[in-house]
N, C-alpha and C. Protein backbone atom coordinates (compact mmCIF):
# COMPACT_ATOMS: atom_id res chain seq x y z
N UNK A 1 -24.40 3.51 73.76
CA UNK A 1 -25.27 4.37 72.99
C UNK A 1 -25.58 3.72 71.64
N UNK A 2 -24.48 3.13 71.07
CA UNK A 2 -24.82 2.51 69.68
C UNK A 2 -25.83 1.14 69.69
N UNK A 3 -25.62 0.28 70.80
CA UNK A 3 -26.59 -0.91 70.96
C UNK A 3 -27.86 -0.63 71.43
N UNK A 4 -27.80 1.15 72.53
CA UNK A 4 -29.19 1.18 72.56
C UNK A 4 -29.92 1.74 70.69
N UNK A 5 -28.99 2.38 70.55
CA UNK A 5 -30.08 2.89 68.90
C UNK A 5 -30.21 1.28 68.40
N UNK A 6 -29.41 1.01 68.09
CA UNK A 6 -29.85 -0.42 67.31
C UNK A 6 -30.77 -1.14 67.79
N UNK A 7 -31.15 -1.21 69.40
CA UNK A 7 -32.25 -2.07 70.03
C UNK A 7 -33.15 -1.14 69.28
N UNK A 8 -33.39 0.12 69.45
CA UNK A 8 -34.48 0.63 69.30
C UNK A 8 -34.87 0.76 67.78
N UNK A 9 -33.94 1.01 66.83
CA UNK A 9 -34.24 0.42 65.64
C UNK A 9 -34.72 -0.63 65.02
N UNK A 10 -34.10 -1.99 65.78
CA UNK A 10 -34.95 -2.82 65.65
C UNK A 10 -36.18 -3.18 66.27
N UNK A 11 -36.41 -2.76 67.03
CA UNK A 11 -37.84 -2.86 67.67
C UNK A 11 -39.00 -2.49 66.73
N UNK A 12 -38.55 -0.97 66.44
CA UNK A 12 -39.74 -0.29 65.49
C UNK A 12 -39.99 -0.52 64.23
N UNK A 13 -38.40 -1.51 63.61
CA UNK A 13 -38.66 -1.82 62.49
C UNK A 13 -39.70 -3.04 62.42
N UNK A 14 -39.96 -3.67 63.79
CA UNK A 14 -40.58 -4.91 64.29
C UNK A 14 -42.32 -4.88 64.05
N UNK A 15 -42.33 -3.19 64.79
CA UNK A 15 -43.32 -3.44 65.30
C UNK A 15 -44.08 -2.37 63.51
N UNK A 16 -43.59 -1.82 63.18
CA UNK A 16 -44.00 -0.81 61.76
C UNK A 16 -43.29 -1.17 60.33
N UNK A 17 -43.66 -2.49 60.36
CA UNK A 17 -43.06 -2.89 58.94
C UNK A 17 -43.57 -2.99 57.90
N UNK A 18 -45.11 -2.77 57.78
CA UNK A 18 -45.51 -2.39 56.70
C UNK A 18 -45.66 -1.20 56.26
N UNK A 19 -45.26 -0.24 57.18
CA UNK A 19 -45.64 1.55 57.22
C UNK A 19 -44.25 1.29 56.33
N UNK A 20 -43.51 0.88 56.94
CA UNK A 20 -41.90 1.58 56.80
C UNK A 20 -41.75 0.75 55.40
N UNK A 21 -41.93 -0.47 55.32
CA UNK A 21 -41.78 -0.75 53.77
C UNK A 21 -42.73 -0.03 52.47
N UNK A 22 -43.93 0.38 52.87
CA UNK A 22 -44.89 0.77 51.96
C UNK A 22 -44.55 2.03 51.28
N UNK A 23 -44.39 3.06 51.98
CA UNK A 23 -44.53 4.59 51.77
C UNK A 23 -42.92 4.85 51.40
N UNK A 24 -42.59 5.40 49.88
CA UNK A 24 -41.41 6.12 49.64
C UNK A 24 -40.73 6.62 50.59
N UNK A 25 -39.44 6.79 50.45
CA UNK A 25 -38.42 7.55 51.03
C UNK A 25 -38.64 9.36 50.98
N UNK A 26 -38.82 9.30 50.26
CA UNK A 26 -38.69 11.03 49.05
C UNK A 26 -39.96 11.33 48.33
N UNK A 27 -40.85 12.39 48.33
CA UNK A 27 -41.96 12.44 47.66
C UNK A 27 -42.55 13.92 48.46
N UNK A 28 -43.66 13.70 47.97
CA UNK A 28 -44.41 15.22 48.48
C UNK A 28 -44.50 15.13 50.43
N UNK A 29 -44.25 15.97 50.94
CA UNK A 29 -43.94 16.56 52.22
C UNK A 29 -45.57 16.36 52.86
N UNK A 30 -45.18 15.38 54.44
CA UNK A 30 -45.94 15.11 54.58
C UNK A 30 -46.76 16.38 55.85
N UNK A 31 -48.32 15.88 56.46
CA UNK A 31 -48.62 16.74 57.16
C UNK A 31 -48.56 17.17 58.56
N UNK A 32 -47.35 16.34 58.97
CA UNK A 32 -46.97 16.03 60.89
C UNK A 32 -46.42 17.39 61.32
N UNK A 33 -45.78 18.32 60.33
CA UNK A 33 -45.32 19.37 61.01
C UNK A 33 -45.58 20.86 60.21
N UNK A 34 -47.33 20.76 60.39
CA UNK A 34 -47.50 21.96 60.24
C UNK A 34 -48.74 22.57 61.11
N UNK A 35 -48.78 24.03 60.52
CA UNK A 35 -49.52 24.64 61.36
C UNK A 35 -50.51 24.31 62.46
N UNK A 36 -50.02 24.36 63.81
CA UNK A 36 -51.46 24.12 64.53
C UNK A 36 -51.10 22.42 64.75
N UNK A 37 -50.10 21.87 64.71
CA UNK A 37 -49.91 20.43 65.14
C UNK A 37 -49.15 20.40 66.61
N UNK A 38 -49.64 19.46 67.62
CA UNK A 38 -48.97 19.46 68.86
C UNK A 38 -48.07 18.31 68.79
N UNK A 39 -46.97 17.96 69.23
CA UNK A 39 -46.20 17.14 69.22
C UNK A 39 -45.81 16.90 70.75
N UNK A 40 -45.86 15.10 70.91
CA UNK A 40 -45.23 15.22 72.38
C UNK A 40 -43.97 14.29 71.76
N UNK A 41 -42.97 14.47 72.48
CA UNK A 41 -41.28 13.49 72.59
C UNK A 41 -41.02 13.22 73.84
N UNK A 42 -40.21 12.36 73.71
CA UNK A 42 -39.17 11.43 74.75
C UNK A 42 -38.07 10.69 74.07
N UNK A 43 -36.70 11.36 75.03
CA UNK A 43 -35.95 11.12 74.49
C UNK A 43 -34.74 11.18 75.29
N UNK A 44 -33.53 10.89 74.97
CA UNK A 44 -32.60 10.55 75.96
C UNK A 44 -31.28 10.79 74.89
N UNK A 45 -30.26 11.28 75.79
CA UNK A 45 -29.30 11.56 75.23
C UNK A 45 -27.53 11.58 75.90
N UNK A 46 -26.67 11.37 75.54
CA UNK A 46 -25.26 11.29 76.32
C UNK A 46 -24.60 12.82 75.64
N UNK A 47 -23.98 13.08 76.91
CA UNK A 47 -23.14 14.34 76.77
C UNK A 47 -21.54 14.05 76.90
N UNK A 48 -20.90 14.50 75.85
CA UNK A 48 -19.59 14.47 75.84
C UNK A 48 -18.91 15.33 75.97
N UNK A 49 -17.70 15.28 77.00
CA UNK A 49 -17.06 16.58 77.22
C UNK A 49 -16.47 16.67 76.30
N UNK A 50 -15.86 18.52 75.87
CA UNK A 50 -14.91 18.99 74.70
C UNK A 50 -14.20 19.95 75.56
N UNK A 51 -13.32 20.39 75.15
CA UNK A 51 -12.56 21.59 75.18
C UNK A 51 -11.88 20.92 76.63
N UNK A 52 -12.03 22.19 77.44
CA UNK A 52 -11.26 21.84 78.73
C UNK A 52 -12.15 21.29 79.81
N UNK A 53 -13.32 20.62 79.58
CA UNK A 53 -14.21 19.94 80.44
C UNK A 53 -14.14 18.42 80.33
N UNK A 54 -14.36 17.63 81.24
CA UNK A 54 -14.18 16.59 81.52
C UNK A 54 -15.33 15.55 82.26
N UNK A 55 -16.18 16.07 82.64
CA UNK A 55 -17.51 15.45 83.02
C UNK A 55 -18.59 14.81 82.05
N UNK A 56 -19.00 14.01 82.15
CA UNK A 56 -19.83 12.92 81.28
C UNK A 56 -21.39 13.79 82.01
N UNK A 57 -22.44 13.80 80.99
CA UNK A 57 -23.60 13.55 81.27
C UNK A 57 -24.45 13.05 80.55
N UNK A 58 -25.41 11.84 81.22
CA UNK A 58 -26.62 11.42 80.73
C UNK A 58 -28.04 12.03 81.08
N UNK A 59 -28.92 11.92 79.89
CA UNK A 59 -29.75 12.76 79.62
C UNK A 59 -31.24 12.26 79.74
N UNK A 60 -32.38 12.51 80.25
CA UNK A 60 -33.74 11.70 79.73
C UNK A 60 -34.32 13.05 79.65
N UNK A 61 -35.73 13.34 78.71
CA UNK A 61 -36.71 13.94 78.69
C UNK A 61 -37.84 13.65 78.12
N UNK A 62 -38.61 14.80 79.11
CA UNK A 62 -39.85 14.85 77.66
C UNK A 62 -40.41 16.17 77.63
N UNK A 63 -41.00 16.07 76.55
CA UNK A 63 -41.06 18.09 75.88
C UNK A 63 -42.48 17.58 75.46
N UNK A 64 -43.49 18.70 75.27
CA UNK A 64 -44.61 18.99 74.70
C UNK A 64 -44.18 20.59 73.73
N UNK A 65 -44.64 20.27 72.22
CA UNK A 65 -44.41 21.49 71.90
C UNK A 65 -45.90 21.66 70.57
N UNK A 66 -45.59 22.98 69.95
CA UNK A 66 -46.76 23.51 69.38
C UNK A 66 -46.38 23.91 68.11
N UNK A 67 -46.73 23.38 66.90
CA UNK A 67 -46.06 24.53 65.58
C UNK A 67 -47.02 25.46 65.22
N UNK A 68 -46.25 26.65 65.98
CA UNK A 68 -47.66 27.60 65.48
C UNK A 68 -46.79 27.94 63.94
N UNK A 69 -46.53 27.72 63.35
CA UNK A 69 -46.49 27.75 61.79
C UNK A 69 -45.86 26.46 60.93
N UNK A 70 -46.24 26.37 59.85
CA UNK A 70 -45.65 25.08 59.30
C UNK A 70 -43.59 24.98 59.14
N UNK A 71 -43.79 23.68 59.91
CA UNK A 71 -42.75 23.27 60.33
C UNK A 71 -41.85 24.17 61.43
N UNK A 72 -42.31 24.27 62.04
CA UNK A 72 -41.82 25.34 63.07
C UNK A 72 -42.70 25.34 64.17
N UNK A 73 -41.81 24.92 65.59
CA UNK A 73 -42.01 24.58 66.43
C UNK A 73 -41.86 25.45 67.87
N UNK A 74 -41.89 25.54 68.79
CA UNK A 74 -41.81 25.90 70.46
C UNK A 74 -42.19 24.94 71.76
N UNK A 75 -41.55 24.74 72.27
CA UNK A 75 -41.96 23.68 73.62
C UNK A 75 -41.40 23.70 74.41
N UNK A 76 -42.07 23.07 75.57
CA UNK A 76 -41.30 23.06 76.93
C UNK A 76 -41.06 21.35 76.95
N UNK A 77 -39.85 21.74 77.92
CA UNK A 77 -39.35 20.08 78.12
C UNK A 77 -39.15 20.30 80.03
N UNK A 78 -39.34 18.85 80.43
CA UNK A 78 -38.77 18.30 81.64
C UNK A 78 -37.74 17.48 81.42
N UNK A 79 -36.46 17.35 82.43
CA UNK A 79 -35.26 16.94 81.95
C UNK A 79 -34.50 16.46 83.14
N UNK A 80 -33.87 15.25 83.09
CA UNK A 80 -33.36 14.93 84.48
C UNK A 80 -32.25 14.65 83.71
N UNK A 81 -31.07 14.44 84.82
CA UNK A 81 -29.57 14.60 84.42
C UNK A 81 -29.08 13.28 85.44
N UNK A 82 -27.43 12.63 84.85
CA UNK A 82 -27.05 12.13 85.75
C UNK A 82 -25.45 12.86 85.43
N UNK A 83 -25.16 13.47 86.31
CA UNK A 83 -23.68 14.09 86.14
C UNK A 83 -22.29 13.02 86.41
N UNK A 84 -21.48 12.74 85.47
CA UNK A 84 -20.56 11.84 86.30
C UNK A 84 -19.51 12.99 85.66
N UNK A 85 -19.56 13.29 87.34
CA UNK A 85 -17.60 14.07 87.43
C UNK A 85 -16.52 13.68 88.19
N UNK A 86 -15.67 14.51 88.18
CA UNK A 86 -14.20 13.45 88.11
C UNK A 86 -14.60 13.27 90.08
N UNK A 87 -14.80 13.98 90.39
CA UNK A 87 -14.91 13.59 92.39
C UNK A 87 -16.61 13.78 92.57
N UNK A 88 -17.16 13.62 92.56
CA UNK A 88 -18.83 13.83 92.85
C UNK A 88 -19.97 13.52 91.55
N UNK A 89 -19.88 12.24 91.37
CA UNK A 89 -21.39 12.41 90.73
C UNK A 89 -22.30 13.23 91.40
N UNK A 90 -23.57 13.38 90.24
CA UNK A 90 -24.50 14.04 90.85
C UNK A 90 -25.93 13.65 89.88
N UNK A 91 -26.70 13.57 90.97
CA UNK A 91 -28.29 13.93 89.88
C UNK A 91 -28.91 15.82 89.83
N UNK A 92 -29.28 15.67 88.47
CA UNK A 92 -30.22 16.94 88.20
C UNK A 92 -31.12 16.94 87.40
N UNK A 93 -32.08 17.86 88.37
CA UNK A 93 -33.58 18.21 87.48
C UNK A 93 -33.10 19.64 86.42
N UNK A 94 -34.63 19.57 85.74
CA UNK A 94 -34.17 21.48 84.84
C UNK A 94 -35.51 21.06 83.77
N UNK A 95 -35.41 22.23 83.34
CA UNK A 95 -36.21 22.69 82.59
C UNK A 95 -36.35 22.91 81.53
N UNK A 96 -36.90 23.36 80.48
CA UNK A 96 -36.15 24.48 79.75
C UNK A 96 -37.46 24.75 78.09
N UNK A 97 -37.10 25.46 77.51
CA UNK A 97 -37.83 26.08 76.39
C UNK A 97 -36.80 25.85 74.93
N UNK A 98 -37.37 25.21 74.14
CA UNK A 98 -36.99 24.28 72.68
C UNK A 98 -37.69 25.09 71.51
N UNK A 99 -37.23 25.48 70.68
CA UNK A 99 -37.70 25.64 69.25
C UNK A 99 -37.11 24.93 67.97
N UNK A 100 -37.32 24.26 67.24
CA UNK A 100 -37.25 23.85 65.75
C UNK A 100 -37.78 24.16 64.52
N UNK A 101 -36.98 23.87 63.82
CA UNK A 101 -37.54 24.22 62.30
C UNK A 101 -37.03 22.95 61.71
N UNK A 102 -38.22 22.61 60.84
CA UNK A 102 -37.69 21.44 59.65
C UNK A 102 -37.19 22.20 58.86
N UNK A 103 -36.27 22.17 58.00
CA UNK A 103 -35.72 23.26 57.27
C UNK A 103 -35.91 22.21 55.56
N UNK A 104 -35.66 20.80 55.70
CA UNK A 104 -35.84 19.87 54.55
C UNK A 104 -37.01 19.10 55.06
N UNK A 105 -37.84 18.78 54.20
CA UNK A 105 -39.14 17.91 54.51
C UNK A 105 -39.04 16.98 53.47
N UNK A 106 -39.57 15.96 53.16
CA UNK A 106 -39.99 14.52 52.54
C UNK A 106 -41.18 14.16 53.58
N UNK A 107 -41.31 12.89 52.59
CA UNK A 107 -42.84 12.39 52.97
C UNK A 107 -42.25 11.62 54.32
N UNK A 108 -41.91 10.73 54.40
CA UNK A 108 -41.07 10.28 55.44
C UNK A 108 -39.77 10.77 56.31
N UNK A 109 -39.67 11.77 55.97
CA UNK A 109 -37.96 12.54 57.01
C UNK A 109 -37.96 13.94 56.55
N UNK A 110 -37.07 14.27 57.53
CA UNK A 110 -37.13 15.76 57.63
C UNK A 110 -35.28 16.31 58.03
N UNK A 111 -35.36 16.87 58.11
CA UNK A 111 -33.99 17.88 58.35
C UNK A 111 -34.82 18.88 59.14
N UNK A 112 -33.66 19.00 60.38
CA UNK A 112 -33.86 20.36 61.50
C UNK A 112 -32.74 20.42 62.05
N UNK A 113 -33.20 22.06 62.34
CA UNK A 113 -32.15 22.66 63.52
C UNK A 113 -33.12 23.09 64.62
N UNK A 114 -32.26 22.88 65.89
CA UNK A 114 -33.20 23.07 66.93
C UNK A 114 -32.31 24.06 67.70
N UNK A 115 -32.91 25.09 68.81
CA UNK A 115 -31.93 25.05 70.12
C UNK A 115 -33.11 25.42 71.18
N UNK A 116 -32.26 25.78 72.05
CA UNK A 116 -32.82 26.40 73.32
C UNK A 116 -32.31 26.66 74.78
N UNK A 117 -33.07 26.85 75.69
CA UNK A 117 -32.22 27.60 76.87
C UNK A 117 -33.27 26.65 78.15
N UNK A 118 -32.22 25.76 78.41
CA UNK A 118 -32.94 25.32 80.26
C UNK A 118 -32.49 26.21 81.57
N UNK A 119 -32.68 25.53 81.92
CA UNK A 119 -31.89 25.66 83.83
C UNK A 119 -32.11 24.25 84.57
N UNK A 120 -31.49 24.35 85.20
CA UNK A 120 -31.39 23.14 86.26
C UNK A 120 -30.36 23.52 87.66
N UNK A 121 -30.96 22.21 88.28
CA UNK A 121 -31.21 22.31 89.86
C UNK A 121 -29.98 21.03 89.85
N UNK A 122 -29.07 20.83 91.03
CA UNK A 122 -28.62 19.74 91.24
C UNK A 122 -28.69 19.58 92.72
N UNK A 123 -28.27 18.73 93.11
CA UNK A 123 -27.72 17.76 94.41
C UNK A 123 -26.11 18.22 94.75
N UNK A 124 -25.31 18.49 93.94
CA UNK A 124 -24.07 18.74 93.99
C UNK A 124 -23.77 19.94 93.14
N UNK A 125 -22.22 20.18 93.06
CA UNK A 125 -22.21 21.30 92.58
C UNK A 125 -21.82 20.97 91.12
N UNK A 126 -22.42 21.57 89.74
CA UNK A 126 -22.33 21.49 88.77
C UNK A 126 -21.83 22.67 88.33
N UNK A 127 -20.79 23.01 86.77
CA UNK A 127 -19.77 21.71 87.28
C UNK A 127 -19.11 21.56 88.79
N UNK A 128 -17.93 21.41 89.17
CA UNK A 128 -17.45 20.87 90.40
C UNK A 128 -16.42 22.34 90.76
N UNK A 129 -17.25 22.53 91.60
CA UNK A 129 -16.38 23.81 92.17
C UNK A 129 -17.29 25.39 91.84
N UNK A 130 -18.35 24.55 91.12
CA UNK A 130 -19.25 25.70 90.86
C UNK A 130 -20.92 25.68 91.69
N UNK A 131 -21.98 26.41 91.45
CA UNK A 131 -23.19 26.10 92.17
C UNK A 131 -24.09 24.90 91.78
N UNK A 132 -25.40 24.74 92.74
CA UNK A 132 -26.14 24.15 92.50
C UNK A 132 -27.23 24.20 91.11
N UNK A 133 -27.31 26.01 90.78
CA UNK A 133 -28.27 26.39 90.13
C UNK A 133 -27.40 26.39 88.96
N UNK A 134 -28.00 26.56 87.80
CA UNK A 134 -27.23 26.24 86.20
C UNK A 134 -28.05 26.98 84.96
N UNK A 135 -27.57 27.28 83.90
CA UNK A 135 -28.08 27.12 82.78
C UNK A 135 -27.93 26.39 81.77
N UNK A 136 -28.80 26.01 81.00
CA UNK A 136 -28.18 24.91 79.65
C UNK A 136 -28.64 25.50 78.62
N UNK A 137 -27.74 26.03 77.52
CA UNK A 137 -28.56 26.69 76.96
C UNK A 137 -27.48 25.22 75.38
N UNK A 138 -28.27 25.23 74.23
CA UNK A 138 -28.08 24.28 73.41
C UNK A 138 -28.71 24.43 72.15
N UNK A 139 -27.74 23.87 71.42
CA UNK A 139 -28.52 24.34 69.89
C UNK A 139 -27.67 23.30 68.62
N UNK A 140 -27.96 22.22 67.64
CA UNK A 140 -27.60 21.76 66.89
C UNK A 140 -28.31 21.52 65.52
N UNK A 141 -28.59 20.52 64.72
CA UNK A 141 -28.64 19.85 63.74
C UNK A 141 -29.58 18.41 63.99
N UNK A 142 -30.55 17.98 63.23
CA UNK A 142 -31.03 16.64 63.41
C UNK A 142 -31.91 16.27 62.53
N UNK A 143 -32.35 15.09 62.61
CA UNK A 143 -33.01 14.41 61.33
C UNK A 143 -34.70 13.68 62.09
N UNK A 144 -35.69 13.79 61.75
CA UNK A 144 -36.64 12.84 61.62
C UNK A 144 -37.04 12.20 60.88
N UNK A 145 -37.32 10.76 61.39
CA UNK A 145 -37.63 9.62 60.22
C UNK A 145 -39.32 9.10 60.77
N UNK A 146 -40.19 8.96 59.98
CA UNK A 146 -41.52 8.54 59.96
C UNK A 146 -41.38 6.96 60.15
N UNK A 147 -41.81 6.29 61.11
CA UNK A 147 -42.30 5.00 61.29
C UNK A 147 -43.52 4.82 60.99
N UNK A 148 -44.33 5.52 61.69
CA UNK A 148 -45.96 5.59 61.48
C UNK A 148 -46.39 6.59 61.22
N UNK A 149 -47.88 6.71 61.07
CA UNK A 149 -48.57 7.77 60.97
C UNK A 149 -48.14 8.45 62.53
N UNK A 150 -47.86 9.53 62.33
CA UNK A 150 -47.83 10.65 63.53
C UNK A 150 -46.48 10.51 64.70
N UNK A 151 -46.14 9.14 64.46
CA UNK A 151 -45.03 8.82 64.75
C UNK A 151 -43.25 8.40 64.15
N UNK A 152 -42.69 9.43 64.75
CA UNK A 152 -41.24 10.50 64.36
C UNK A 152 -40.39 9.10 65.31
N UNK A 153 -39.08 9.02 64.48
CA UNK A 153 -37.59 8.65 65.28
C UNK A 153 -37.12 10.13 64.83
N UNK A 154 -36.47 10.40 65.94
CA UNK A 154 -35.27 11.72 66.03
C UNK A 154 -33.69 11.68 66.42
N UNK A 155 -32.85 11.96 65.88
CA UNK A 155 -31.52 11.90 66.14
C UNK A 155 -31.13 13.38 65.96
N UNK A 156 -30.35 13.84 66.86
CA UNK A 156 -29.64 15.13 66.49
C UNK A 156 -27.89 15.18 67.39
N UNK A 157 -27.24 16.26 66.78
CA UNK A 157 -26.23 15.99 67.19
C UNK A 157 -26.16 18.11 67.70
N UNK A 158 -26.03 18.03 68.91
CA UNK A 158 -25.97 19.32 69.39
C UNK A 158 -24.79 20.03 70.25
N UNK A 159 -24.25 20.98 69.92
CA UNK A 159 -23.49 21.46 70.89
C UNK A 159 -24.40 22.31 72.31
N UNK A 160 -23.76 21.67 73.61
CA UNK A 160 -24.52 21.22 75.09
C UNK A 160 -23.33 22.43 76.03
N UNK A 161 -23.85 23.24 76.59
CA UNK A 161 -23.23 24.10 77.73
C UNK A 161 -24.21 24.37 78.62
N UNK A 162 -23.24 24.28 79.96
CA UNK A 162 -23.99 24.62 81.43
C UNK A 162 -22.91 25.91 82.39
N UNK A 163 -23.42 26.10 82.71
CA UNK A 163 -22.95 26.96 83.80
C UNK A 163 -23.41 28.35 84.25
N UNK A 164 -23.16 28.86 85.41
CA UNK A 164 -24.35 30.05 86.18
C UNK A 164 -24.55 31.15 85.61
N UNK A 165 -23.94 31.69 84.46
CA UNK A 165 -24.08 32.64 83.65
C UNK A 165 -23.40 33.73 84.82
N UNK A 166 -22.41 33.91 85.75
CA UNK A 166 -21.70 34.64 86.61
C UNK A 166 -22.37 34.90 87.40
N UNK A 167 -23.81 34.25 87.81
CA UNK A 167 -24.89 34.97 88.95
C UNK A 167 -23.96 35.14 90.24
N UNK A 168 -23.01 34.21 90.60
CA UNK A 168 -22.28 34.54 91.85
C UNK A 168 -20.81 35.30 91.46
N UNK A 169 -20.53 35.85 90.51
CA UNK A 169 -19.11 36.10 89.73
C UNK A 169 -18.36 35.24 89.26
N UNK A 170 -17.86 35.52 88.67
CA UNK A 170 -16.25 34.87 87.70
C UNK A 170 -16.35 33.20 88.25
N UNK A 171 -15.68 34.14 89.74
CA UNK A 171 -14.72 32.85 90.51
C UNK A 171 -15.88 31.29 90.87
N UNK A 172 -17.06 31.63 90.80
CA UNK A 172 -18.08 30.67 90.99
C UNK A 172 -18.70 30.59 89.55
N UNK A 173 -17.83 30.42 88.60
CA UNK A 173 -18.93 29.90 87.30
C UNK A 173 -17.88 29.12 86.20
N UNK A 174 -17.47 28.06 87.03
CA UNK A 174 -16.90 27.44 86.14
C UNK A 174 -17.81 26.90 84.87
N UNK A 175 -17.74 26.46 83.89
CA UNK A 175 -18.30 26.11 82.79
C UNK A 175 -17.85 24.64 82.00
N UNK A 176 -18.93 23.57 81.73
CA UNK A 176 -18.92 22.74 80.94
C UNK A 176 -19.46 23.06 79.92
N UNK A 177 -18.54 22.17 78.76
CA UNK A 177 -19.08 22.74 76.93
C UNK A 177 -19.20 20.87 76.52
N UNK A 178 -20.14 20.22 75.88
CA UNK A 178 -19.94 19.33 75.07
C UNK A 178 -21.06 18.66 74.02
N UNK A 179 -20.75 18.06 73.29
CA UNK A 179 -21.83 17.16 72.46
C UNK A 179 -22.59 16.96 73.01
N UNK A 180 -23.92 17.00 72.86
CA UNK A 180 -25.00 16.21 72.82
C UNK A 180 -25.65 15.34 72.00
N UNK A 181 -25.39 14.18 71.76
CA UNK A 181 -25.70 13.20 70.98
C UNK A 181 -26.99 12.71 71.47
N UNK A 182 -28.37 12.51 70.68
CA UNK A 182 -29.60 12.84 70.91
C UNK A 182 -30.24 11.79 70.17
N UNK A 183 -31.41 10.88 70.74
CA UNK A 183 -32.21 9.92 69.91
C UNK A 183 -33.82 10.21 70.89
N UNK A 184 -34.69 10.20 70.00
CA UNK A 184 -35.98 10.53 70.83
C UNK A 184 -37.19 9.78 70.00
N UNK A 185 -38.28 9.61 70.32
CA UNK A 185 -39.37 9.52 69.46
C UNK A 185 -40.43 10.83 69.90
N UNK A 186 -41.24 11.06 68.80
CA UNK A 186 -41.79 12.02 68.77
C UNK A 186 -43.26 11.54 68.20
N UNK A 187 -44.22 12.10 68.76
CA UNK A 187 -45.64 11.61 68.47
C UNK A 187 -46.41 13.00 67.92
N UNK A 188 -46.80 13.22 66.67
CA UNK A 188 -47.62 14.29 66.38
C UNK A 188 -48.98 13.71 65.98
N UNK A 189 -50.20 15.00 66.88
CA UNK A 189 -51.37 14.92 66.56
C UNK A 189 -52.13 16.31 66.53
């Protein structure tokens, strides 16, 4: 995870080096996240187990979302999964609905909190001993940094849970809890 951010850091510092050297750090708040701006992302992320869970997951997406007010966001994302658990990997699709707020703005970066609520589908049973069908519901902390005009780097660090919400009872809803450690780019127009 750390050599992919660094590839990708250096890439963009490669390819946007006069954006990124020119324009202040800190200054008047720029106009990518307000009213009436659409934003598309892609982004990918690793899940770490906590508590009494033990399954690894890797993450890809991409979300389209809408700020119907300044700095404040709603979107839908598509989301594929790769589950590695202790007896059955697995792949999964899902869904799900995202909101943010920049809560700190600068001309170049921002401060947010995001969350939201997916579902997903697997191949196996997620977690292990539980169903196919799932919820993810998620919510943390994160930062955007301006490379270009209209174009966002995103990092966030989120607490990540799945499981059936008891649709089959108790005994069928075991539950994973962990980090979501998060890097994306984001394109607003």
């Amino acid at each position: 995870m750390r050599l992919s951010f660094a590839i990708l850091w250096s890439l963009t510092a490669f390819v946007f080096p006069a954006r990124v050297a020119a324009a202040p750090l800190f200054g008047e708040a720029g106009e990518d996240f307000r009213e009436g701006t659409w934003a598309w992302e892609v982004g990918g992320s690793y899940i770490h187990p906590i508590r009494f869970s033990e399954s690894k997951f890797y993450n890809a997406h991409f979300a389209a979302s809408y700020y119907f007010g300044d700095d404040v966001s709603v979107g839908g994302m598509v989301e594929g999964y790769y589950a590695d658990q202790v007896f059955e990997d697995t792949g999964i699709v899902g869904a799900g609905l995202q909101i943010r707020w920049h809560f700190l703005e600068a001309e170049r970066f921002s401060l947010f909190v995001d969350g939201g609520i997916g579902f997903t589908i697997a191949d196996d049973e997620v977690p292990e001993g539980g169903t196919h069908f799932n919820y993810t519901p998620r919510g943390g902390v994160g930062a955007s940094f301006e490379l270009d005009e209209g174009v966002h780097l995103l990092g966030a660090v989120r607490f990540w849970h799945i499981s059936n919400g008891n649709l089959h009872g108790r005994d069928e809803n075991p539950s994973q809890d962990g980090i979501q450690y998060y890097v994306g780019v984001m394109f607003t127009f």
